[in-house]
C-alpha atoms as a PDB file:
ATOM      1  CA  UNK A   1       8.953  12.648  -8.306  1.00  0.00           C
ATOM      2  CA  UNK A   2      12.824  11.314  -8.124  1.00  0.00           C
ATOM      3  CA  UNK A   3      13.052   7.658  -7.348  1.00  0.00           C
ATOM      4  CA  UNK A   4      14.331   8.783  -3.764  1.00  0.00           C
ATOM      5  CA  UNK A   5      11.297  10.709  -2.839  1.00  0.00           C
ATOM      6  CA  UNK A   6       8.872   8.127  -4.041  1.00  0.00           C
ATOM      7  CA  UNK A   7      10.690   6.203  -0.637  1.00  0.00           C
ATOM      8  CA  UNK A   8      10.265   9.485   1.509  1.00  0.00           C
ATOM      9  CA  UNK A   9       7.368   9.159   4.063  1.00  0.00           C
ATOM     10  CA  UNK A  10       7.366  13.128   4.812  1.00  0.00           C
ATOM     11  CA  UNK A  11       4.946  14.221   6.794  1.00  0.00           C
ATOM     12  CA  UNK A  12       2.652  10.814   7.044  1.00  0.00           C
ATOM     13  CA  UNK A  13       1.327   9.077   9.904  1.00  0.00           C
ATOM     14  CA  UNK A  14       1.702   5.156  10.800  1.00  0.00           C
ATOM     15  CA  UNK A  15       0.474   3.310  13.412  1.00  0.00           C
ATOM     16  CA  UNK A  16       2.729   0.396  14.410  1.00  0.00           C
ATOM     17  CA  UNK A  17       0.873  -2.268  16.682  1.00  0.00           C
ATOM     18  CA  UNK A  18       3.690  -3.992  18.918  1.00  0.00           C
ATOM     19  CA  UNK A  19       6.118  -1.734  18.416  1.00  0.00           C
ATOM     20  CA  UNK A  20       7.636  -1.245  22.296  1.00  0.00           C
ATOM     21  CA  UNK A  21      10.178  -4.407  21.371  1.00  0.00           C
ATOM     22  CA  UNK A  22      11.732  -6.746  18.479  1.00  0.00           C
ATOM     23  CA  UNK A  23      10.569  -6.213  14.674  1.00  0.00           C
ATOM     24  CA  UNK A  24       8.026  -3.691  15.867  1.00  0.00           C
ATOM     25  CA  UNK A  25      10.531  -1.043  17.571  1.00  0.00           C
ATOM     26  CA  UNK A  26      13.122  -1.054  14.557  1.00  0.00           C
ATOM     27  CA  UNK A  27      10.037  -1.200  12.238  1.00  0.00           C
ATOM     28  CA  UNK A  28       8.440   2.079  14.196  1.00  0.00           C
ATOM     29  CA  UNK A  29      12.288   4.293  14.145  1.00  0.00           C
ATOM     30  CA  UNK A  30      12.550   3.190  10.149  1.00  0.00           C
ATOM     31  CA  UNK A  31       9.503   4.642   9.102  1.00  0.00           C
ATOM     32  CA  UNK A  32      10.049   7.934  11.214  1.00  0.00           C
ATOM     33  CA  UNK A  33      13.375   8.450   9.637  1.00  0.00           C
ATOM     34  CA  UNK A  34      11.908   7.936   6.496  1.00  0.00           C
ATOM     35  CA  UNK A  35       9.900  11.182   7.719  1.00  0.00           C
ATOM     36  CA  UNK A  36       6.751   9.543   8.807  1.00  0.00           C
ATOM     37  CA  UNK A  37       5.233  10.667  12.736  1.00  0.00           C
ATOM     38  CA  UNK A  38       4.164   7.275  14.183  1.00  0.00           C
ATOM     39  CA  UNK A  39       1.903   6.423  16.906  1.00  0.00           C
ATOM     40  CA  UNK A  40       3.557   3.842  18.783  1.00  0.00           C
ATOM     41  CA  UNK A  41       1.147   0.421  20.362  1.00  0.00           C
ATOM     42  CA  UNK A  42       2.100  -1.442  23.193  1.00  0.00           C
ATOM     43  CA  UNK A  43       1.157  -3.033  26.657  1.00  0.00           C
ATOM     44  CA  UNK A  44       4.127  -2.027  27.950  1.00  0.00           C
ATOM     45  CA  UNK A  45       3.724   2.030  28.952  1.00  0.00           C
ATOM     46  CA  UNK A  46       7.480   2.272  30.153  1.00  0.00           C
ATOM     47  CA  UNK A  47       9.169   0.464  26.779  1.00  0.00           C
ATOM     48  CA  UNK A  48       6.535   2.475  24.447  1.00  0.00           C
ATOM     49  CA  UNK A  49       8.094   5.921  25.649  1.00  0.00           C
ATOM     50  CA  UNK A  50      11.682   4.614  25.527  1.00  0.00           C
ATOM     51  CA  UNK A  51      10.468   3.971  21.440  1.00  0.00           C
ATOM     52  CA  UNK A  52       8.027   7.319  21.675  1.00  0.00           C
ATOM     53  CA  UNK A  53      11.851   8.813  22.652  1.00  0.00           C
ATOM     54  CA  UNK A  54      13.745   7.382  19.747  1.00  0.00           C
ATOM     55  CA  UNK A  55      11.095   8.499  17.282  1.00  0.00           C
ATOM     56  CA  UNK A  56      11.165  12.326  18.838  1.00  0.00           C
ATOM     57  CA  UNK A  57      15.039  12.345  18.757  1.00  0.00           C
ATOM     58  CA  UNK A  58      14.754  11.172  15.111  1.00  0.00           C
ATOM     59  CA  UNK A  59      12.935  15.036  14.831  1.00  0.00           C
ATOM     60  CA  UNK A  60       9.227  13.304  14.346  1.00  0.00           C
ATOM     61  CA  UNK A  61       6.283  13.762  16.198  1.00  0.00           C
ATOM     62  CA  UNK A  62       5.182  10.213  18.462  1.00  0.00           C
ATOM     63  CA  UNK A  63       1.856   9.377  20.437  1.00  0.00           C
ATOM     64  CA  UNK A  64       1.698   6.640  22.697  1.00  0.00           C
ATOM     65  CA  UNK A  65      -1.658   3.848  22.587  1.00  0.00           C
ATOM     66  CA  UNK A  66      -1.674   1.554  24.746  1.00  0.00           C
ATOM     67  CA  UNK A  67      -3.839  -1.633  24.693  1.00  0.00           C
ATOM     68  CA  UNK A  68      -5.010  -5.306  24.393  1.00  0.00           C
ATOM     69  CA  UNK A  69      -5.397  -6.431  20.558  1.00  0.00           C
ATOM     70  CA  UNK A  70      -7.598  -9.817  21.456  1.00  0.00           C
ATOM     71  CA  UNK A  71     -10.448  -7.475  22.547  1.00  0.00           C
ATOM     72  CA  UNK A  72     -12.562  -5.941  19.980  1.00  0.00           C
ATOM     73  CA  UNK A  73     -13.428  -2.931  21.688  1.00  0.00           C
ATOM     74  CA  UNK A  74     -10.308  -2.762  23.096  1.00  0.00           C
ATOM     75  CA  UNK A  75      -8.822  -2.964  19.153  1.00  0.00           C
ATOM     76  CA  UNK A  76     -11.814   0.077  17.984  1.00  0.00           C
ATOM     77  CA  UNK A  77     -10.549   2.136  21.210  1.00  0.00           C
ATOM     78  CA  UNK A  78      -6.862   2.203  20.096  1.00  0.00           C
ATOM     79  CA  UNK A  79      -7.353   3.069  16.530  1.00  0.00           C
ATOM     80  CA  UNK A  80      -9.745   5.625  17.579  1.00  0.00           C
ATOM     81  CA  UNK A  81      -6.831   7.206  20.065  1.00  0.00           C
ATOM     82  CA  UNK A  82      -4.549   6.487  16.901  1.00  0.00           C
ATOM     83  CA  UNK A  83      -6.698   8.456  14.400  1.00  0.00           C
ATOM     84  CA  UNK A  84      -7.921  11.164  17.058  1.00  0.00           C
ATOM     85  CA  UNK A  85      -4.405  11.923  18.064  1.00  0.00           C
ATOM     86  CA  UNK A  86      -2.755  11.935  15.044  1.00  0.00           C
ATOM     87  CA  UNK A  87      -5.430  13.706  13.285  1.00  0.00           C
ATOM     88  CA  UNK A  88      -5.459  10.797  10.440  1.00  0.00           C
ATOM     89  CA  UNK A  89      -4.041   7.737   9.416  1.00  0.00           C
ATOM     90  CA  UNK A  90      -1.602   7.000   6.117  1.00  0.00           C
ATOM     91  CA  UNK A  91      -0.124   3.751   7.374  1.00  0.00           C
ATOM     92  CA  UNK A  92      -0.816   0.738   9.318  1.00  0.00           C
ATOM     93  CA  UNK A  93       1.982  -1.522   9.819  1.00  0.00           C
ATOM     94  CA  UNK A  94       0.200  -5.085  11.773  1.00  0.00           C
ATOM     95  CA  UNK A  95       3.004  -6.094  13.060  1.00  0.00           C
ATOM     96  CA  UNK A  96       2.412  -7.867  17.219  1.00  0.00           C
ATOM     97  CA  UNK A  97       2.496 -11.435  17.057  1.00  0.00           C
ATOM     98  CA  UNK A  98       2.557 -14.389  19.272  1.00  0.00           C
ATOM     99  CA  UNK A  99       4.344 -18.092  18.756  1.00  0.00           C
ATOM    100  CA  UNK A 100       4.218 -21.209  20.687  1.00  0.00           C
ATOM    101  CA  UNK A 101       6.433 -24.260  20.067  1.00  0.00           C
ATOM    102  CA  UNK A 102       4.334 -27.429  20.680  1.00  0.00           C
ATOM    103  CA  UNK A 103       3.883 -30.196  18.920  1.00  0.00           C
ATOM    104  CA  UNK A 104       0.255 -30.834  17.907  1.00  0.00           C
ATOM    105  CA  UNK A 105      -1.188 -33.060  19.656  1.00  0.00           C
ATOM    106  CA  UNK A 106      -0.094 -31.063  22.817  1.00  0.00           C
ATOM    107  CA  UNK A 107      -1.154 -27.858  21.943  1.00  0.00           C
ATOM    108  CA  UNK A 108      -4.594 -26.857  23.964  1.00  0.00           C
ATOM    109  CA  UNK A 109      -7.390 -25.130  23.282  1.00  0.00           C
ATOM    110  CA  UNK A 110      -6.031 -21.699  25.012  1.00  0.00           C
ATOM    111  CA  UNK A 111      -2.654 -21.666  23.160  1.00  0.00           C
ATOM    112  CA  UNK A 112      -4.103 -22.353  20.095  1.00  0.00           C
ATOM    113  CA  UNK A 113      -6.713 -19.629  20.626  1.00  0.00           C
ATOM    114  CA  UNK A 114      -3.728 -16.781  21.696  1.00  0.00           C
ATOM    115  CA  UNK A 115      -1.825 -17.635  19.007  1.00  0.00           C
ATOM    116  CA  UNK A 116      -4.880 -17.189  16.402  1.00  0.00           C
ATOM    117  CA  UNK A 117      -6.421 -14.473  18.114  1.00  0.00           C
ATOM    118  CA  UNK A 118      -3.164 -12.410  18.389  1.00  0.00           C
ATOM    119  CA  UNK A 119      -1.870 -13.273  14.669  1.00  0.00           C
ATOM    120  CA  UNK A 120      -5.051 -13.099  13.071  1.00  0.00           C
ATOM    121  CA  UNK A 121      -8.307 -12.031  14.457  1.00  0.00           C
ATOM    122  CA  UNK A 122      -6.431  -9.026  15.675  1.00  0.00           C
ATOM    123  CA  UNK A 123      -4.790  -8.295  12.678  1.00  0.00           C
ATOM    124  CA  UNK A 124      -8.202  -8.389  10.946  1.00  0.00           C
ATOM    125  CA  UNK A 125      -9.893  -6.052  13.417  1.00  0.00           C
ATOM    126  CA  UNK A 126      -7.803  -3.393  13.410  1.00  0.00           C
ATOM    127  CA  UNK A 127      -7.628  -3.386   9.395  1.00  0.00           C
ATOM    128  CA  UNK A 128     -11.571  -3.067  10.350  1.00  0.00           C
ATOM    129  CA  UNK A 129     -10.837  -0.409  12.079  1.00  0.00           C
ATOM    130  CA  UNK A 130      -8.232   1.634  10.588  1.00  0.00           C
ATOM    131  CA  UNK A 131      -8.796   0.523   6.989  1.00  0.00           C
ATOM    132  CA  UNK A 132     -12.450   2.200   7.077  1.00  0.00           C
ATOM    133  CA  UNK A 133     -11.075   5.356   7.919  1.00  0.00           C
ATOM    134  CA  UNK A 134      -8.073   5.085   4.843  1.00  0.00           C
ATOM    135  CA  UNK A 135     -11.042   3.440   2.809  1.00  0.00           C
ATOM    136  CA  UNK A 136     -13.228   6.878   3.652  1.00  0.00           C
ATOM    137  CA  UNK A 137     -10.413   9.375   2.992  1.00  0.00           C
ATOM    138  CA  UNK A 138      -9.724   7.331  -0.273  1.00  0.00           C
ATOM    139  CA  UNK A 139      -5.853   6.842   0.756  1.00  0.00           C
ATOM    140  CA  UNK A 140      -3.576   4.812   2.610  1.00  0.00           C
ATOM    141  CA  UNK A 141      -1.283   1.990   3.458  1.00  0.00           C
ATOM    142  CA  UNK A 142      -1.552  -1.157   5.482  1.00  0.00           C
ATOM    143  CA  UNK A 143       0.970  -3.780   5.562  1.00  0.00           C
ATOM    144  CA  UNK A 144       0.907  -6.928   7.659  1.00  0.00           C
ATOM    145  CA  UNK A 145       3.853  -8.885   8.712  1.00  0.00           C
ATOM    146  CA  UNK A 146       3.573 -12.591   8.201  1.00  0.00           C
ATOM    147  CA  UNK A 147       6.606 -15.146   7.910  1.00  0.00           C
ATOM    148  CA  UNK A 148       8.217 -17.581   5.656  1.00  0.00           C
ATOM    149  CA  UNK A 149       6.215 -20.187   8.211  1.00  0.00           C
ATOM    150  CA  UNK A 150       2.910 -19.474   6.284  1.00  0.00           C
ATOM    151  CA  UNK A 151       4.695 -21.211   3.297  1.00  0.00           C
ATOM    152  CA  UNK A 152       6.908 -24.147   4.748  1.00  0.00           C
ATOM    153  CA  UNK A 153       6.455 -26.312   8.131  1.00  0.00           C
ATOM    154  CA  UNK A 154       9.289 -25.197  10.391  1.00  0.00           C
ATOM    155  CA  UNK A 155      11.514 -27.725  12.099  1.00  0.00           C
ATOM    156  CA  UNK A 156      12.977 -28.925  14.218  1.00  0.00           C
ATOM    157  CA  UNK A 157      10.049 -27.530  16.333  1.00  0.00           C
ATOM    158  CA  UNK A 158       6.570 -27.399  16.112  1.00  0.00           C
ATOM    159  CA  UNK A 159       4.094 -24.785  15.496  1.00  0.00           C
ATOM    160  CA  UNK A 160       1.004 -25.535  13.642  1.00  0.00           C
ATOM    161  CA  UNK A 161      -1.043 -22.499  15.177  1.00  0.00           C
ATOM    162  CA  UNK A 162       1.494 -20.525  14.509  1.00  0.00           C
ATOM    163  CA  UNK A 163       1.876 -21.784  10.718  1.00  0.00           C
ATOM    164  CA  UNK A 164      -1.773 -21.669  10.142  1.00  0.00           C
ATOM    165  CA  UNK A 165      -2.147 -17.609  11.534  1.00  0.00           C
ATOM    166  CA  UNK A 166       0.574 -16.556   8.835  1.00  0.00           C
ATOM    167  CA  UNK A 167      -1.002 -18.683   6.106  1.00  0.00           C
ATOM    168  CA  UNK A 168      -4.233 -16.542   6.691  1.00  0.00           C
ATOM    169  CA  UNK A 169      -2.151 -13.240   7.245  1.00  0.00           C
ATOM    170  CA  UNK A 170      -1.079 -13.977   3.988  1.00  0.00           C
ATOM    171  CA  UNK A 171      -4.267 -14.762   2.034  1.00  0.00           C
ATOM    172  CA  UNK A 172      -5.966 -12.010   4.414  1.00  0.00           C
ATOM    173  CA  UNK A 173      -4.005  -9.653   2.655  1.00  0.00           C
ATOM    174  CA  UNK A 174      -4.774 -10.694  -0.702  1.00  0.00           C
ATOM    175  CA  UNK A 175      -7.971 -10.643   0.007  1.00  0.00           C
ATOM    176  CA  UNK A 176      -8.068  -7.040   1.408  1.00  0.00           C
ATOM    177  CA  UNK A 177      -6.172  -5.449  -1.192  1.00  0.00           C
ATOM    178  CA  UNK A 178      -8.352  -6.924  -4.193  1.00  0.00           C
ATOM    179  CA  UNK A 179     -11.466  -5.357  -2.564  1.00  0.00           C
ATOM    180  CA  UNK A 180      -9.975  -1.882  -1.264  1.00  0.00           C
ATOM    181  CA  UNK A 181      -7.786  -1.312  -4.418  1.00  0.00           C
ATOM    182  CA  UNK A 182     -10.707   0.964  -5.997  1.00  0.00           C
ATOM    183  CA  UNK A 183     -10.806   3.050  -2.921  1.00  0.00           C
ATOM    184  CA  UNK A 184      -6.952   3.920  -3.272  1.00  0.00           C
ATOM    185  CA  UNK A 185      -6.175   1.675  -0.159  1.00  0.00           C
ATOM    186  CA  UNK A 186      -2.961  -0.760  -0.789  1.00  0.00           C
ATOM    187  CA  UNK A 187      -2.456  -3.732   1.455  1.00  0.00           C
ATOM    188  CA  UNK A 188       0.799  -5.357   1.268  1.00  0.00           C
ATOM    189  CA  UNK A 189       2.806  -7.953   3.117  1.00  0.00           C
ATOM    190  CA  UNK A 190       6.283  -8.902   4.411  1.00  0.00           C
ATOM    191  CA  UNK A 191       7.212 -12.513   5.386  1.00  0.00           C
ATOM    192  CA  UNK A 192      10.574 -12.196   6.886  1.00  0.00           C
ATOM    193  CA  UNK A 193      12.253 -15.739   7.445  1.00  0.00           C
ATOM    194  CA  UNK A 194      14.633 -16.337  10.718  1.00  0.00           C
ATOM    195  CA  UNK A 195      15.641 -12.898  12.183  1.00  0.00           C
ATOM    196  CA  UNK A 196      17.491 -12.381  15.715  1.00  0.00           C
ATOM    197  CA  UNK A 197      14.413 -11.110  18.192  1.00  0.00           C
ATOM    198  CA  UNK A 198      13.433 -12.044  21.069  1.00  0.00           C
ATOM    199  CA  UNK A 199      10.479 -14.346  20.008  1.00  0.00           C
ATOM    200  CA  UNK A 200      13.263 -15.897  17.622  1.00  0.00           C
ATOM    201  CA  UNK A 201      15.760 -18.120  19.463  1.00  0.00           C
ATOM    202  CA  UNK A 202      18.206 -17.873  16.432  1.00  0.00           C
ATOM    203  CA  UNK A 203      21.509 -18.518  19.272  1.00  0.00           C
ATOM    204  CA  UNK A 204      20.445 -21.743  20.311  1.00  0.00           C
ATOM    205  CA  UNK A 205      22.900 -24.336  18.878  1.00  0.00           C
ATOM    206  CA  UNK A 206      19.676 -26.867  18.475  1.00  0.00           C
ATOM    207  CA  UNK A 207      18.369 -24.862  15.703  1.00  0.00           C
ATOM    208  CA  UNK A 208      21.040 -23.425  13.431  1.00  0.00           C
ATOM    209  CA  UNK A 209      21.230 -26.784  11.737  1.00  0.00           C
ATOM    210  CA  UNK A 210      17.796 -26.372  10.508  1.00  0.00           C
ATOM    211  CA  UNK A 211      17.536 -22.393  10.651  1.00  0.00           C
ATOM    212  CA  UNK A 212      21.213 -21.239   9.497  1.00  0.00           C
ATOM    213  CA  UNK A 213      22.493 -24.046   7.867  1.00  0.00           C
ATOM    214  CA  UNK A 214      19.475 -24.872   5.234  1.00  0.00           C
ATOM    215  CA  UNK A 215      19.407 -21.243   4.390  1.00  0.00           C
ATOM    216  CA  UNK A 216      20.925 -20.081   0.934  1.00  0.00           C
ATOM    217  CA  UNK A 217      22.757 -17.486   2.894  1.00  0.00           C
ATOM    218  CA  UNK A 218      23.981 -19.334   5.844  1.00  0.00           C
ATOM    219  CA  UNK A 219      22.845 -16.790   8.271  1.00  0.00           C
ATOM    220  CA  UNK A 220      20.013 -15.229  10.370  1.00  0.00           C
ATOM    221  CA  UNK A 221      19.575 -11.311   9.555  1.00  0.00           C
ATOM    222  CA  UNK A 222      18.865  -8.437  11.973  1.00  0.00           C
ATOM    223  CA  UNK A 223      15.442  -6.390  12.195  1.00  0.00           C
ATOM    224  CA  UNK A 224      17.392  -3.701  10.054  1.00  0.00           C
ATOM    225  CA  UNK A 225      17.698  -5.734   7.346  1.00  0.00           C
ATOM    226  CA  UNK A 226      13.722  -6.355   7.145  1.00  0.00           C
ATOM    227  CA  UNK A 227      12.526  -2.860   7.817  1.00  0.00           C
ATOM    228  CA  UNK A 228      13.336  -1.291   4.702  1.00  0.00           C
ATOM    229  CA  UNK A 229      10.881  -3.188   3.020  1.00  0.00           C
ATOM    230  CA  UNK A 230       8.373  -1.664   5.600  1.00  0.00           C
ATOM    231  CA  UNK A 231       9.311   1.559   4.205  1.00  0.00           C
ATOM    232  CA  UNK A 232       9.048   0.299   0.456  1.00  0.00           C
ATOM    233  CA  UNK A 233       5.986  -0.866   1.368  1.00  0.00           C
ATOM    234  CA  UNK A 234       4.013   1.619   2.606  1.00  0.00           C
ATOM    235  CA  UNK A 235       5.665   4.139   0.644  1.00  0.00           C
ATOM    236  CA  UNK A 236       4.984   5.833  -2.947  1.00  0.00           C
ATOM    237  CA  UNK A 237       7.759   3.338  -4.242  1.00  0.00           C
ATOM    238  CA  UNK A 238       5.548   0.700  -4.047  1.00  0.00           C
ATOM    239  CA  UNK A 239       2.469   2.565  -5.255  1.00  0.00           C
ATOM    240  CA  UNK A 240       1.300  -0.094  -8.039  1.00  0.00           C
ATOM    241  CA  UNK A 241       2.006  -3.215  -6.005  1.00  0.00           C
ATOM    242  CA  UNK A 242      -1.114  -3.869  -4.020  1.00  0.00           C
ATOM    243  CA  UNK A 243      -1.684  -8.135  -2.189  1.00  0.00           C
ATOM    244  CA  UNK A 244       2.119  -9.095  -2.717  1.00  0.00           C
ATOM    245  CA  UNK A 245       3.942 -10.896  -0.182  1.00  0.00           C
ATOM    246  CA  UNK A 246       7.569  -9.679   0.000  1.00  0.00           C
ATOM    247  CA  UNK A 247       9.888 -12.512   1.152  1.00  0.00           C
ATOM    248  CA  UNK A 248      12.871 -11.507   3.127  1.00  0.00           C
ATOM    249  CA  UNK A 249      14.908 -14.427   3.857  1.00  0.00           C
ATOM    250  CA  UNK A 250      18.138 -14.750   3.166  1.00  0.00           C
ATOM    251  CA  UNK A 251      16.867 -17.659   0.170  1.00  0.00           C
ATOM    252  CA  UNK A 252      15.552 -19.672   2.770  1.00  0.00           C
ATOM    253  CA  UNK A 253      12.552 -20.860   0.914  1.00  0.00           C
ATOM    254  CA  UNK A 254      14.319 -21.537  -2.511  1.00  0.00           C
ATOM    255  CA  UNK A 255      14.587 -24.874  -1.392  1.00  0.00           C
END
């Protein structure tokens, strides 16, 4: 195998969860032009085909799920659509998230419980889900996107929910991929630091102080700059790296 075609997803499937907007969309078209047919998760029916479109005119195959993470049998019901439509899973990317800025002592019982159900309890159902089936087959894939934020404390805002739900991404992973190494299933993280989305107010002159400014490169980066390591990721060219977090942050965290 050449070093390019250990990157080459050919013929694989990938399920993306949020993937209709932000990280998720650019995360869904990278992996189908690295060759991989994706089956695209979202609330939002009308967004997921505009994505279902890209993916087609990128000359892959795309199915649409559709679907509530916070809901367990809501979680087993889209991975079973997922798997029965695509006729088997290679990759799971965990990618839909949720963020609130509050400081805590204001943060209530509800927002903390969104936040932590969307981050993590989600994220660990449908690895439930989908990693018994790669587990079974004896192959496969997952990687989970967490965030510089499950390493530092973010400022100038506030976001301990958040925070804590990456910090567990993170060790969830680890945990995952030192159990389901012997069954040939590799589970992987990226923790990308400030990148321009719409969950990520980068713009707003009240942050670039602490978000640009304190960052080695000076800058916030695109979702193009993070999904490659997606690709690496799930990919062949990454085949003896199993519970590493791969930061992608401009050197944010260097100091």
């Amino acid at each position: 195998m050449s070093v390019m075609e250990a990157f080459a997803l050919t013929d694989r499937t990938a399920l993306v969860t949020g993937a209709t907007r932000g990280l998720g969309r650019e995360f869904a078209r990278a992996l189908a032009e690295a060759g991989a047919d994706i089956v695209v998760h979202g609330r939002d029916e009308e967004a997921a085909k505009e994505v279902a479109a890209e993916i087609e005119a990128r000359g892959r195959r795309a199915w649409i799920v559709l679907g509530d993470l916070t809901d367990r049998a809501s979680v087993d019901r889209i991975a079973a659509e997922a798997i029965g439509a695509a006729g088997h899973l290679d990759i799971l990317i965990n990618n839909a998230g949720a963020c609130i800025h509050r400081p805590a002592l204001e943060v209530t019982d509800d927002e903390w419980s969104h936040v932590i159900d969307t981050n993590l309890t989600a994220l660990w159902r449908m690895s439930q889900a989908v990693g018994g089936h790669m587990v079974a087959r004896g192959s496969g894939s997952i990687v989970n996107v967490g965030s510089i934020s499950a390493q530092i404390v973010n400022r100038p805002q506030f976001q301990p929910a958040y925070n804590a739900s990456k910090a567990a991404v993170h060790h969830l992973t680890k945990s995952l991929a030192a159990e389901w190494a012997p069954a040939g299933v590799r589970v992987n993280a990226v923790a990308p630091g400030y990148i321009k989305t719409d969950m990520s107010p980068v713009d707003e002159p009240q942050y670039r102080r602490f978000w640009i400014e304190d960052s080695a490169q000076q800058r916030y980066a695109t979702p193009d700059e993070v999904s490659p390591s997606i690709v690496f990721l799930a990919s062949d060219a990454a085949s003896f790296m199993s519970g590493t977090v791969l930061v992608v942050d401009g050197g944010y965290t260097l100091f």
